[in-house]
N, C-alpha and C. Protein backbone atom coordinates (compact mmCIF):
# COMPACT_ATOMS: atom_id res chain seq x y z
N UNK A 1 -9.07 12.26 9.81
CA UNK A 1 -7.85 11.53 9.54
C UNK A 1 -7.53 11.65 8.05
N UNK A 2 -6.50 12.13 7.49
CA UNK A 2 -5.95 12.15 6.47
C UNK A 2 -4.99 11.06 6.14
N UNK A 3 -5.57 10.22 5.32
CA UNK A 3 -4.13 9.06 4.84
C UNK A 3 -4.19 8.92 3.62
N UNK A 4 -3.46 8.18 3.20
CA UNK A 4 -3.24 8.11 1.36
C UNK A 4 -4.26 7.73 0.86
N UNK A 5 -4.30 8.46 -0.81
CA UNK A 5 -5.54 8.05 -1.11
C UNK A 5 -5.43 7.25 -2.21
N UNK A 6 -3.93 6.04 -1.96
CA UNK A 6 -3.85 5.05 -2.76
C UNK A 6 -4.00 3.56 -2.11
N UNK A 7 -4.47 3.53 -0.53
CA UNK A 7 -4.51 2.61 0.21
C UNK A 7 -5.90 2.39 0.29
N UNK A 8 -5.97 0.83 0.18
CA UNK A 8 -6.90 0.17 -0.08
C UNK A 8 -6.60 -1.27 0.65
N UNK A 9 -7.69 -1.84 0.47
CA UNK A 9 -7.89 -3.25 1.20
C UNK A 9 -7.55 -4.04 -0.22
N UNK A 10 -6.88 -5.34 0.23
CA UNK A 10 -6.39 -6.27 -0.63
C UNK A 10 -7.35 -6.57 -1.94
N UNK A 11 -8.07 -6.34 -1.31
CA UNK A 11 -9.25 -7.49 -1.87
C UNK A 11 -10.33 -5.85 -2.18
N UNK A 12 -10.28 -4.65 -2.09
CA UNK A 12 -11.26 -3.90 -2.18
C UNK A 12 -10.06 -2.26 -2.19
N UNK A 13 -9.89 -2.47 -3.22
CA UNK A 13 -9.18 -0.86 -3.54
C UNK A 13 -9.57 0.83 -3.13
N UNK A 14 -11.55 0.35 -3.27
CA UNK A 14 -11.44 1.83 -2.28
C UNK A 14 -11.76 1.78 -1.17
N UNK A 15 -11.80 0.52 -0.38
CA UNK A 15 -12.06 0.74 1.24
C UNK A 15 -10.50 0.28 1.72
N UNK A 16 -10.06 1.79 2.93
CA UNK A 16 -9.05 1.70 3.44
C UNK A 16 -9.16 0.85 4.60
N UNK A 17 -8.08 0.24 5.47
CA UNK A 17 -8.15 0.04 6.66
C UNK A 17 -7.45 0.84 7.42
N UNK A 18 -8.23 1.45 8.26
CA UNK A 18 -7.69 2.73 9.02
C UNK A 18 -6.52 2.17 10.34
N UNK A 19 -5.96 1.67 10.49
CA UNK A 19 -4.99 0.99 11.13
C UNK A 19 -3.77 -0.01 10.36
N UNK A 20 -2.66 -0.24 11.13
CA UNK A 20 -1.68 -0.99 10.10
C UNK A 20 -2.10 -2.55 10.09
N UNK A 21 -2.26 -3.07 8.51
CA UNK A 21 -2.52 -4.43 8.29
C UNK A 21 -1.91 -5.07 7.49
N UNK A 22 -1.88 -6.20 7.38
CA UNK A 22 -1.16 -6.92 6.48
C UNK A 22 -2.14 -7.11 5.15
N UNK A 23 -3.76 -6.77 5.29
CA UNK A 23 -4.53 -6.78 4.03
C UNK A 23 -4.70 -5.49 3.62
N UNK A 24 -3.60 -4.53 3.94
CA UNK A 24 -3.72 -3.40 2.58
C UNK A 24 -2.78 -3.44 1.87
N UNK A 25 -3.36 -2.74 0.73
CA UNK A 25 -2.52 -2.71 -0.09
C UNK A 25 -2.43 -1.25 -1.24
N UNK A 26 -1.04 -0.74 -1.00
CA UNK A 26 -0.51 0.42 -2.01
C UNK A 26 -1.37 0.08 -3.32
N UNK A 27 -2.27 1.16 -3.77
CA UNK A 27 -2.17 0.81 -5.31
C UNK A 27 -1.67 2.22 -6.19
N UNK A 28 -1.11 2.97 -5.79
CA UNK A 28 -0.34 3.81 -6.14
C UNK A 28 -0.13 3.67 -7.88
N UNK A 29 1.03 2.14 -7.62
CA UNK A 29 1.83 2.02 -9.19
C UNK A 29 1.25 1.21 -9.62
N UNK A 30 1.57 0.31 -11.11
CA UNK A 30 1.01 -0.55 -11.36
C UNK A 30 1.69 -1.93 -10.88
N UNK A 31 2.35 -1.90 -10.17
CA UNK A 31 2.71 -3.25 -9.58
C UNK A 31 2.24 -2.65 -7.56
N UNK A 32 1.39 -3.95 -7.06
CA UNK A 32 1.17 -3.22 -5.91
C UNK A 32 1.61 -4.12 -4.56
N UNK A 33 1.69 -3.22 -3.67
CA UNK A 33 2.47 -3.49 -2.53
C UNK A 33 1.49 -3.43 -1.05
N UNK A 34 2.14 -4.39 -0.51
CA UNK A 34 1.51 -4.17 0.93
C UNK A 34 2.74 -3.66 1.55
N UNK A 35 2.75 -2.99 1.96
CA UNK A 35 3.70 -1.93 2.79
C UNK A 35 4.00 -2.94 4.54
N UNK A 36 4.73 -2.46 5.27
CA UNK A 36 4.97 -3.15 5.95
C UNK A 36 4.27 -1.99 7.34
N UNK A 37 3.81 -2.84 8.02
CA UNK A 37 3.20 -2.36 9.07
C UNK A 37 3.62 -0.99 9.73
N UNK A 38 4.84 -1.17 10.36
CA UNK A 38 5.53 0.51 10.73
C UNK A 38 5.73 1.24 9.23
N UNK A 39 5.48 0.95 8.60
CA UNK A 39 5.72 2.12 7.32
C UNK A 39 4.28 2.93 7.10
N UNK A 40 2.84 2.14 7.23
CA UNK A 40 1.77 1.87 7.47
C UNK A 40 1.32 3.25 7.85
N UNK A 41 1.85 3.10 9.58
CA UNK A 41 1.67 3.95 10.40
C UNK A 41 2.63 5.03 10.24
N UNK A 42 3.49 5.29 9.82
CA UNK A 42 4.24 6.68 9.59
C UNK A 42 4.20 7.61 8.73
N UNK A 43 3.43 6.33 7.24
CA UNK A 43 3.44 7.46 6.15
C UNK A 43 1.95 7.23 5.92
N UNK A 44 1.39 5.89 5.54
CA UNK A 44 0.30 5.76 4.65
C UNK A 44 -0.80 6.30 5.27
N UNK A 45 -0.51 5.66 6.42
CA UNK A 45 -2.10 6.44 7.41
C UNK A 45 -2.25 8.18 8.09
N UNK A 46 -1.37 8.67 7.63
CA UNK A 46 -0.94 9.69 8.49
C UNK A 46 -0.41 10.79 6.86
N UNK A 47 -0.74 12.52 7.55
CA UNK A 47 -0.14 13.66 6.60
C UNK A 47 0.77 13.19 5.94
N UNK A 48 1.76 12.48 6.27
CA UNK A 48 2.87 12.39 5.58
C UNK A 48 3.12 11.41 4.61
N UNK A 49 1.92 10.96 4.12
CA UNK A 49 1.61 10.19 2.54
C UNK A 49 2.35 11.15 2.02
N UNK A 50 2.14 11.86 1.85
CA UNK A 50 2.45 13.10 0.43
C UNK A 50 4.07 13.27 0.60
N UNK A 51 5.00 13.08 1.39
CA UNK A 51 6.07 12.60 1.58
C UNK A 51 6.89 11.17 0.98
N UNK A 52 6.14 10.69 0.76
CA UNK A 52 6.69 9.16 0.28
C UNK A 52 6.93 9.17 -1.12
N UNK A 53 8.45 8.48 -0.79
CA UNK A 53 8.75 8.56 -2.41
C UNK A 53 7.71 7.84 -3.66
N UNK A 54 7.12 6.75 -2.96
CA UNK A 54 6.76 6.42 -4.29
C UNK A 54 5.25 6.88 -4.33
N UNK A 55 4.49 7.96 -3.63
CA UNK A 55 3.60 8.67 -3.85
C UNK A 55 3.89 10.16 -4.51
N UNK A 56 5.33 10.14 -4.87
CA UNK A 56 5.92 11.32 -5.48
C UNK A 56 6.08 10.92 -6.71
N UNK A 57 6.73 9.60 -6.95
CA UNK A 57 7.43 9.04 -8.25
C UNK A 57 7.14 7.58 -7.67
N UNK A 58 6.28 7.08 -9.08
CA UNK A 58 6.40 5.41 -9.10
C UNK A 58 7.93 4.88 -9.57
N UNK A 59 8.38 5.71 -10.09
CA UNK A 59 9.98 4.60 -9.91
C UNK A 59 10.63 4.88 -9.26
N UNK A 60 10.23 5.14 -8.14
CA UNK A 60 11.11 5.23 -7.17
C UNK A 60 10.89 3.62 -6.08
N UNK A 61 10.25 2.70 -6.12
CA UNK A 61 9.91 2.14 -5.43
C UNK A 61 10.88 1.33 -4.54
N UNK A 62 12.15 1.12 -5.51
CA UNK A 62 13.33 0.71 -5.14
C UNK A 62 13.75 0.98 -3.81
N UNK A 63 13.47 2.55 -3.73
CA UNK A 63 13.99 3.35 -2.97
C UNK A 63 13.09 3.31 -1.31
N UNK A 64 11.84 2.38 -1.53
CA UNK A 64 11.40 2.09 -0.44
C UNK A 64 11.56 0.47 0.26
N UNK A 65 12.82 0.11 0.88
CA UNK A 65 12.95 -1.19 0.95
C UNK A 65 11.72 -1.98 1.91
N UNK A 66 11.08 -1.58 2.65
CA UNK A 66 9.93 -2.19 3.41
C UNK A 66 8.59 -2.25 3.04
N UNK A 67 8.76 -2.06 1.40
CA UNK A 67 7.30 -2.75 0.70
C UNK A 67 7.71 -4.09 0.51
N UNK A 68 6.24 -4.75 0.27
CA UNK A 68 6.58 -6.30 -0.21
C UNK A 68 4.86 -6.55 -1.18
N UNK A 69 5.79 -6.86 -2.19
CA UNK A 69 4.78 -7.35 -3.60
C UNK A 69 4.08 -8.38 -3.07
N UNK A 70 2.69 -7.58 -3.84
CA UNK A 70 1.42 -8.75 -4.04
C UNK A 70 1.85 -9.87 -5.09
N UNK A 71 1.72 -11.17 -4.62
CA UNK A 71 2.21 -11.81 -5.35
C UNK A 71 0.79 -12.15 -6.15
N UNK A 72 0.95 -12.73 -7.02
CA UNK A 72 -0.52 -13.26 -7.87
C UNK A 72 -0.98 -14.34 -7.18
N UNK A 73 0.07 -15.25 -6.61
CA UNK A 73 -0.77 -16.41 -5.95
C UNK A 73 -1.55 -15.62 -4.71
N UNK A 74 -1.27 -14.65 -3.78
CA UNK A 74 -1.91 -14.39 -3.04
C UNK A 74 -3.04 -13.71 -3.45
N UNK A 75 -3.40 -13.65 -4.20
CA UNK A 75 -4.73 -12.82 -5.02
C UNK A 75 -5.33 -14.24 -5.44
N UNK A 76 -5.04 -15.03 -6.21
CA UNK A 76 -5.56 -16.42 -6.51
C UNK A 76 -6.47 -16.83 -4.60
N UNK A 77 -5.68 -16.88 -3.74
CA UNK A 77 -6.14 -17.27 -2.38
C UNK A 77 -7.26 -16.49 -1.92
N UNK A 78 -7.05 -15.15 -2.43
CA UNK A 78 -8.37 -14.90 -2.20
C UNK A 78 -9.42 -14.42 -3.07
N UNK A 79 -9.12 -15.52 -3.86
CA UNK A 79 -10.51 -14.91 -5.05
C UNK A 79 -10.45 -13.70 -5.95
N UNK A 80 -9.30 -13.16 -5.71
CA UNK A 80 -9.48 -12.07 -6.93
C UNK A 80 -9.39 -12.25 -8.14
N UNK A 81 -8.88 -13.00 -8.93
CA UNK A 81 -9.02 -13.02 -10.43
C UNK A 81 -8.64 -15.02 -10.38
């Protein structure tokens, strides 16, 4: 299985979850995203990472409307900093 090799678990950047979840998370750019489940499965987990705009260009992120930012409080919830 080939999937991006900027997907990571919320809470653990180099272990992926090989299925679509709501605890991964893009770390691609420096602001990071949990992608939305069908996006998950079309690009992140699958050849066609290397297709996605913002695995081409981090400013492009705009241009992907079905990410949604890690907020800091949700990192506070789980213990990350």
């Amino acid at each position: 299985m080939k999937i991006c090799p900027c997907l990571g678990k919320v809470d653990d950047r180099d272990t992926p979850i090989l299925f679509p979840s709501q605890w991964s998370c893009c770390y691609r750019c420096t602001r990071e995203f949990t992608p939305e489940l069908a996006y998950q499965d079309r690009f992140c987990l699958t050849r066609d990472h290397a297709s996605c705009a913002l695995f081409i260009d981090c400013n492009q992120s705009s241009a992907i409307p079905v990410f949604k930012e890690i907020k800091p409080a949700r990192k506070r919830i789980l213990g990350l900093f």
